[in-house]
C-alpha atoms as a PDB file:
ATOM      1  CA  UNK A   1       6.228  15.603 -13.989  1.00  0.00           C
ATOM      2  CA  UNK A   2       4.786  15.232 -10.797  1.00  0.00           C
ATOM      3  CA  UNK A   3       1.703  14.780  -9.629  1.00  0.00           C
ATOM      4  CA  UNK A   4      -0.311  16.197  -6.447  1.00  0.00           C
ATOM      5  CA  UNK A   5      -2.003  13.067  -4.584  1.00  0.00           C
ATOM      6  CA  UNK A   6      -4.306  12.571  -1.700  1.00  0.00           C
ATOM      7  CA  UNK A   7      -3.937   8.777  -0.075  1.00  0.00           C
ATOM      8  CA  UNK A   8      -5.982   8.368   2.735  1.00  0.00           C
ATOM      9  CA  UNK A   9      -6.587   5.186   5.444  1.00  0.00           C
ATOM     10  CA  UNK A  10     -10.372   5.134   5.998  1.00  0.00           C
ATOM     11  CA  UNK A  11     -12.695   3.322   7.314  1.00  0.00           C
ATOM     12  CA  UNK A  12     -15.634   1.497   4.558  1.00  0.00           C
ATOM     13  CA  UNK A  13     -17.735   4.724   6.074  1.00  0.00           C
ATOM     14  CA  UNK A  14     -15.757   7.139   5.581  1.00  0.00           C
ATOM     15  CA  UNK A  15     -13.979   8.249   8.480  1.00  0.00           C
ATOM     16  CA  UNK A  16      -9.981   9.028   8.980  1.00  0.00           C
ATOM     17  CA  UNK A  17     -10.546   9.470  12.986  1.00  0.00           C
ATOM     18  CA  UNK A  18     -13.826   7.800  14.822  1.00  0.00           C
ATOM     19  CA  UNK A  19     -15.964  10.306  17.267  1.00  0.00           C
ATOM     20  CA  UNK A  20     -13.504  10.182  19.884  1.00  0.00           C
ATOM     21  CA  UNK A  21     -10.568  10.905  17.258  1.00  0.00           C
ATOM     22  CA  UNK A  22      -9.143   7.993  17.410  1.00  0.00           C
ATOM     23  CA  UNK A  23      -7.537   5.816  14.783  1.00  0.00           C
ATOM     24  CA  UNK A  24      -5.957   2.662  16.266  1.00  0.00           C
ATOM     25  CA  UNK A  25      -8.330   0.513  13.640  1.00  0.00           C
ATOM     26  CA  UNK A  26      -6.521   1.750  11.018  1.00  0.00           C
ATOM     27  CA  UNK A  27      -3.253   0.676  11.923  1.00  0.00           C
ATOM     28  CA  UNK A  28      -1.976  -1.303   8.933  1.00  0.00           C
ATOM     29  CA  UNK A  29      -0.720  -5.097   8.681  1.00  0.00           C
ATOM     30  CA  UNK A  30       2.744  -6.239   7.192  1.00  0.00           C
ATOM     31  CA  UNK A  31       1.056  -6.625   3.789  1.00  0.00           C
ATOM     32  CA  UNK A  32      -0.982  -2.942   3.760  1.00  0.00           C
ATOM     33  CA  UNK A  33       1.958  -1.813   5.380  1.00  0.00           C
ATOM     34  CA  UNK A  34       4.787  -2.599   2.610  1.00  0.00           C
ATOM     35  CA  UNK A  35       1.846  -1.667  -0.069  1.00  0.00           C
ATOM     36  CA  UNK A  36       1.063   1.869   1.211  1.00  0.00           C
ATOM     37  CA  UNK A  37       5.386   1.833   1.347  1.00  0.00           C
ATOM     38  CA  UNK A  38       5.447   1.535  -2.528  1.00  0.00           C
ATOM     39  CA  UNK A  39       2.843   4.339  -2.960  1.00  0.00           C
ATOM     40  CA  UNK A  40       4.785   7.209  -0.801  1.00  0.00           C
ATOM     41  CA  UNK A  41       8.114   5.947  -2.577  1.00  0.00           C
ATOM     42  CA  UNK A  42       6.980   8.203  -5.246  1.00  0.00           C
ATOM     43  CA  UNK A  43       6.622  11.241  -3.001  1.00  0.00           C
ATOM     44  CA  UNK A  44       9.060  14.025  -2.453  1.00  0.00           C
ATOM     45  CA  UNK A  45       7.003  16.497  -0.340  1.00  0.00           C
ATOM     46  CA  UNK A  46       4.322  16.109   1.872  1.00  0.00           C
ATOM     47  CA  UNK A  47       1.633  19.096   2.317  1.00  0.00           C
ATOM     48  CA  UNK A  48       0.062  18.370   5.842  1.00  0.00           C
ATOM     49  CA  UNK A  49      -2.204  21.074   7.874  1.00  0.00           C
ATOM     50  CA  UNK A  50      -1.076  21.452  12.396  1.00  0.00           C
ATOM     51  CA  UNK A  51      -2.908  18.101  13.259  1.00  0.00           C
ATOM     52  CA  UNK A  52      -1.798  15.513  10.538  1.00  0.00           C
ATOM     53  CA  UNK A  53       2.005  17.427  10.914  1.00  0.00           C
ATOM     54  CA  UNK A  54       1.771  16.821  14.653  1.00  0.00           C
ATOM     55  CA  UNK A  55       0.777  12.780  14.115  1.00  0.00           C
ATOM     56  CA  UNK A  56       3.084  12.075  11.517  1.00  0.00           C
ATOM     57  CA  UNK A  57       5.849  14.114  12.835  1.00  0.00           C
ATOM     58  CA  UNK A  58       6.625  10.825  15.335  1.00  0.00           C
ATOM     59  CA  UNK A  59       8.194   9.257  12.335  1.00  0.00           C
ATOM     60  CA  UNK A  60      11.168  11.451  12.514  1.00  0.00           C
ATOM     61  CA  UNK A  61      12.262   9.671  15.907  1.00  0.00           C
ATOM     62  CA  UNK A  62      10.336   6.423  16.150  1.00  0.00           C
ATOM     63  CA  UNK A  63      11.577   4.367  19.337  1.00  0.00           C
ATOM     64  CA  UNK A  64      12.812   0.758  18.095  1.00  0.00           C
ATOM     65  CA  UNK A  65      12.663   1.721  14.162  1.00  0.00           C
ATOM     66  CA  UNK A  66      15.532   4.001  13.636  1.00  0.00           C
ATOM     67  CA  UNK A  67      18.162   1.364  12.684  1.00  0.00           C
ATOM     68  CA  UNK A  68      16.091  -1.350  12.868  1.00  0.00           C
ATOM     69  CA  UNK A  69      14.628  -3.499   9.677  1.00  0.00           C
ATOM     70  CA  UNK A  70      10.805  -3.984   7.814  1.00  0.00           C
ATOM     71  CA  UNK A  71       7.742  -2.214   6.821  1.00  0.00           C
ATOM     72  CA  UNK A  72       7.556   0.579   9.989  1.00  0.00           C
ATOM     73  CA  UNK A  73      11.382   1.302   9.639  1.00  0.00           C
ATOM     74  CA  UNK A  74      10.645   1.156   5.678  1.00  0.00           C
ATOM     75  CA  UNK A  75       8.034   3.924   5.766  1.00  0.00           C
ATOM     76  CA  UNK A  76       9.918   6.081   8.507  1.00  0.00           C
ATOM     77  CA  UNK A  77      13.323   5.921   5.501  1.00  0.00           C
ATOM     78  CA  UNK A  78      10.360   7.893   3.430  1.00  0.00           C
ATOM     79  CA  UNK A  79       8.860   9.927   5.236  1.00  0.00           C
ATOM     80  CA  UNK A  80      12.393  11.390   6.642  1.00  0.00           C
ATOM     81  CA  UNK A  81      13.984  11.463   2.939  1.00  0.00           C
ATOM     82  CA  UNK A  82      11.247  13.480   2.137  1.00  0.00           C
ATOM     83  CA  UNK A  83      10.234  18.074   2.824  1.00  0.00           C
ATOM     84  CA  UNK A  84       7.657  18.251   4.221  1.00  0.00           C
ATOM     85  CA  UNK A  85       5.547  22.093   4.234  1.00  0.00           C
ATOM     86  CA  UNK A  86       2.642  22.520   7.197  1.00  0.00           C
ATOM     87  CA  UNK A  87       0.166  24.870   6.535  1.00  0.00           C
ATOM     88  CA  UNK A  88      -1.106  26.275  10.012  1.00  0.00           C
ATOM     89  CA  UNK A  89      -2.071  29.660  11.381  1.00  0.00           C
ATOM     90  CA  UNK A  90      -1.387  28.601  14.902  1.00  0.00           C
ATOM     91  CA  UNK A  91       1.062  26.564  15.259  1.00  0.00           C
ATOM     92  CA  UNK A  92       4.409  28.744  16.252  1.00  0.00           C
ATOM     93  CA  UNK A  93       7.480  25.996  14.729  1.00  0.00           C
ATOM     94  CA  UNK A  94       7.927  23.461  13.120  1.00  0.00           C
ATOM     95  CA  UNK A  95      10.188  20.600  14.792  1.00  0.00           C
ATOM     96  CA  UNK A  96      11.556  18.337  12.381  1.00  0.00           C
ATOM     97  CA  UNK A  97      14.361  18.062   9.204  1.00  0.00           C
ATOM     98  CA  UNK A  98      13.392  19.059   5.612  1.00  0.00           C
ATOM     99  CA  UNK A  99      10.236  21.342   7.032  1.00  0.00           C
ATOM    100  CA  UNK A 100       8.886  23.857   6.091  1.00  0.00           C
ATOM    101  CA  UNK A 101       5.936  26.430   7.604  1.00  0.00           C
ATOM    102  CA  UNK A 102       3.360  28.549   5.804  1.00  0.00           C
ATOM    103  CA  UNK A 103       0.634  30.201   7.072  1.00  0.00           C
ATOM    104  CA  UNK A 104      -1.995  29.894   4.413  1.00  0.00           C
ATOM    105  CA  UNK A 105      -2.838  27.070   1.672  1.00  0.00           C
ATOM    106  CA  UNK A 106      -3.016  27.847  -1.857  1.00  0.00           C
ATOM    107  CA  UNK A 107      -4.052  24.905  -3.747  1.00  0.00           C
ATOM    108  CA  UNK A 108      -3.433  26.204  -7.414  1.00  0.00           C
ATOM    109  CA  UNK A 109       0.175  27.041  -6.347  1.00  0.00           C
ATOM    110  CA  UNK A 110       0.530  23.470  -5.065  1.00  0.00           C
ATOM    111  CA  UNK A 111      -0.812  21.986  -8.176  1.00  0.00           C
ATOM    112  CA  UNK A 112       1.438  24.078 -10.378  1.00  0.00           C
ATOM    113  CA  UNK A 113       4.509  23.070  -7.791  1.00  0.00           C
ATOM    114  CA  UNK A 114       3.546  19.596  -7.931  1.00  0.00           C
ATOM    115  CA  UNK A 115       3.619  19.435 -11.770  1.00  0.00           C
ATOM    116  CA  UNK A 116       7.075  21.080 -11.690  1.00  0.00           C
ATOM    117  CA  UNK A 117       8.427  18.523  -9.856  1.00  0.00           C
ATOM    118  CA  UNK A 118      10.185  15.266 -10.512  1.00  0.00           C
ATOM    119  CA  UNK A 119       8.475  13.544  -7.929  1.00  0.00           C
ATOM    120  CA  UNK A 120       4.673  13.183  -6.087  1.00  0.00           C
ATOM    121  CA  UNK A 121       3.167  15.919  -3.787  1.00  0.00           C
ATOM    122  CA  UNK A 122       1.116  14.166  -1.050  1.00  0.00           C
ATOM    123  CA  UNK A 123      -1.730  16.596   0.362  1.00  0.00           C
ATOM    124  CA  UNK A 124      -2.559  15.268   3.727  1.00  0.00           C
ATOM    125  CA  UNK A 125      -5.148  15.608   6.238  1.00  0.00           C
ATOM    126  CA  UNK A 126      -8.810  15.872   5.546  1.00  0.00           C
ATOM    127  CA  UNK A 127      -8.946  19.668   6.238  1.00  0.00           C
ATOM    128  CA  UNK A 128      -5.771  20.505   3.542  1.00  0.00           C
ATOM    129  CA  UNK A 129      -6.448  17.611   0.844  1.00  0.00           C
ATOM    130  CA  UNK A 130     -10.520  19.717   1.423  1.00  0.00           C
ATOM    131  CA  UNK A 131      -9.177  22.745   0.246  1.00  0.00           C
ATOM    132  CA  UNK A 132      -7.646  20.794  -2.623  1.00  0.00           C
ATOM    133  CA  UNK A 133     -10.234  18.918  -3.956  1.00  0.00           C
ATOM    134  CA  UNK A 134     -12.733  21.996  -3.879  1.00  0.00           C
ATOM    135  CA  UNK A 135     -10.655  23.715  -6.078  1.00  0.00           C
ATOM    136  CA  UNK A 136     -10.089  20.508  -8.457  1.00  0.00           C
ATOM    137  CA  UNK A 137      -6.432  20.246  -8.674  1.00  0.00           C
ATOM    138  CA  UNK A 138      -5.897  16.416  -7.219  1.00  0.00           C
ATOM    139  CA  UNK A 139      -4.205  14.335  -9.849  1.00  0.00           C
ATOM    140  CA  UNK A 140      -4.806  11.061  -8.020  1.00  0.00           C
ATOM    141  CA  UNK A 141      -6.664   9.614  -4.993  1.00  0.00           C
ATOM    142  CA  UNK A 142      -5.734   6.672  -3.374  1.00  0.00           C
ATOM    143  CA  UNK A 143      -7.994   5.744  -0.619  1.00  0.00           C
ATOM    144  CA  UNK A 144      -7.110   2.793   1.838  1.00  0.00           C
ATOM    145  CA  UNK A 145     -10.293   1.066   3.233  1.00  0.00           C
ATOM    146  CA  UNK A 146     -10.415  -0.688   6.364  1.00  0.00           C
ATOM    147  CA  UNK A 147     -13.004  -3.273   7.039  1.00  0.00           C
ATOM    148  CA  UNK A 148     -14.284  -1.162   9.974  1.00  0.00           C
ATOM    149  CA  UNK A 149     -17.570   1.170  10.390  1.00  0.00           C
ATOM    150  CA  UNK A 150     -16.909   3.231  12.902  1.00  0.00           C
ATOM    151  CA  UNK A 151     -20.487   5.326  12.565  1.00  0.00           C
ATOM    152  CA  UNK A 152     -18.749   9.117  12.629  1.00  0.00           C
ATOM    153  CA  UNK A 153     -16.123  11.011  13.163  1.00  0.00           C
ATOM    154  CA  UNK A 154     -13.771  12.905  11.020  1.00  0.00           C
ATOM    155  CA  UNK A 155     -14.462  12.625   6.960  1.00  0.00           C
ATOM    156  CA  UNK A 156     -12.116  11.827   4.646  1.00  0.00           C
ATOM    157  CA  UNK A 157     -14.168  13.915   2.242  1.00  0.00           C
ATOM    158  CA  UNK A 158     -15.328  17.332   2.235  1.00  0.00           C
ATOM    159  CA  UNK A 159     -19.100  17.919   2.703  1.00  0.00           C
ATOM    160  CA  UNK A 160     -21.064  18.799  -0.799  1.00  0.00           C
ATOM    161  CA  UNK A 161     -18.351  17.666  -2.699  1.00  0.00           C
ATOM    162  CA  UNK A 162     -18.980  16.612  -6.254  1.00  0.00           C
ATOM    163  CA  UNK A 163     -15.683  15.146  -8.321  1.00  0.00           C
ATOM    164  CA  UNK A 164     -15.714  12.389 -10.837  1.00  0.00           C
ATOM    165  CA  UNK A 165     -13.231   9.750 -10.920  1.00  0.00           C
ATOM    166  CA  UNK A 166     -12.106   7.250 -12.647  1.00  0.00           C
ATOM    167  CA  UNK A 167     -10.981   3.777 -11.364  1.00  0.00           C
ATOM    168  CA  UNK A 168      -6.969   3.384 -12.095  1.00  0.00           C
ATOM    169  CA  UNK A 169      -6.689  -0.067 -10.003  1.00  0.00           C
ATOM    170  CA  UNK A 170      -7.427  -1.764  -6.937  1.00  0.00           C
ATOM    171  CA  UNK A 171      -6.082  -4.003  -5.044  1.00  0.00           C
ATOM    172  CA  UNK A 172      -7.652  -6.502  -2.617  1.00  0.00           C
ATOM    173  CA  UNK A 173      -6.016  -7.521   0.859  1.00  0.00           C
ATOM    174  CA  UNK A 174      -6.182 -11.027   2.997  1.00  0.00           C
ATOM    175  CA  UNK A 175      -7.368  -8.575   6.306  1.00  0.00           C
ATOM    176  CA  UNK A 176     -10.429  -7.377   4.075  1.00  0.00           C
ATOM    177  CA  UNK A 177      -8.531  -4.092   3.344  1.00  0.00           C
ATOM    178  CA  UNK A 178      -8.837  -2.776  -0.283  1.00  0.00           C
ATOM    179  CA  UNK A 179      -6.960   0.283  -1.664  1.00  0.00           C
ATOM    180  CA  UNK A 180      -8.670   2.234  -4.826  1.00  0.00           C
ATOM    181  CA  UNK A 181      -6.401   4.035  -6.732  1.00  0.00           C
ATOM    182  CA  UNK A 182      -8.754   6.604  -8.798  1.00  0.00           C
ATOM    183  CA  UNK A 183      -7.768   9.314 -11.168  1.00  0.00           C
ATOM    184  CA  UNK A 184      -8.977  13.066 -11.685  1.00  0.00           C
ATOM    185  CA  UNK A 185     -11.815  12.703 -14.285  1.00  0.00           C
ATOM    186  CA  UNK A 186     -10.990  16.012 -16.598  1.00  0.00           C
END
């Protein structure tokens, strides 16, 4: 049975993007790299909203990574192998293999899908995985923290939020970068 995940890079304040929506400090070394590899092995389908779609969606033809060897080329193997389904109401097509478009999210439909899969779902984006954990139906959060404040920008959690969780593992880096793997508390 699958389960419906959110993993999320962050910054130790929060943030996916800083004030000027930028995320350059998040940009993973070789060793955060291959370990953020072995988490999205598990996943067979991605659930993104326009913006995250439009960011990752450079995977597909990465310049120099196609053919080539290592963690980048690694990670680009999953996220192509992978369907991916965008939720948006504006944007008009979708432009890469194994994707899908819908206009509107249902998170108790993607739970139930999830579960009725052999492999993960990955909810991504701050907006989406929102709607998700509102409505209680993430399995497992796995949140990526960068030794960087960046003082504001775009959350990685939804305002007046309150879930409990339970610690599942962590998992300390040389750069300072720690990943928390926490499970639904239910």
């Amino acid at each position: 049975m699958g389960r419906l995940v959110y993993t999320v890079l962050a910054s130790l304040d929060g943030f996916v993007a800083d004030a000027a929506g930028r995320f350059d400090w998040a940009e993973p070394g070789e060793d955060v790299h291959r370990a953020v590899n072995e988490l999205e092995s598990s996943v067979g389908t991605y659930l993104y909203g326009r913006r995250l779609y439009e960011v990752m969606a450079a995977w597909q033809d990465v310049p120099g990574v196609a053919l080539g060897e290592g963690v980048e080329a690694a990670y680009a193997d999953i996220w192509r192998s992978a369907d991916k389904v965008v939720h948006s109401t504006t944007l008009q097509a979708v432009t890469t293999p194994r994707t899908r478009l819908e206009r509107t999210f249902d998170p108790l439909a993607a739970r139930a899908a999830a579960h009725g899969r052999a492999r993960d779902t990955s909810v991504g984006g701050p907006t989406l995985a929102a709607a998700a954990l509102r409505a209680g139906v993430v399995d497992d959060v796995h949140l990526v923290v960068f030794p960087v404040l960046v003082g504001g920008g775009t959350s990685c959690w939804p305002s007046g939020l309150r879930r409990d969780l339970r610690l599942a593992a962590e998992h300390r880096f040389a750069d300072g970068t720690v990943h928390l793997h926490y499970t639904a508390a239910r």
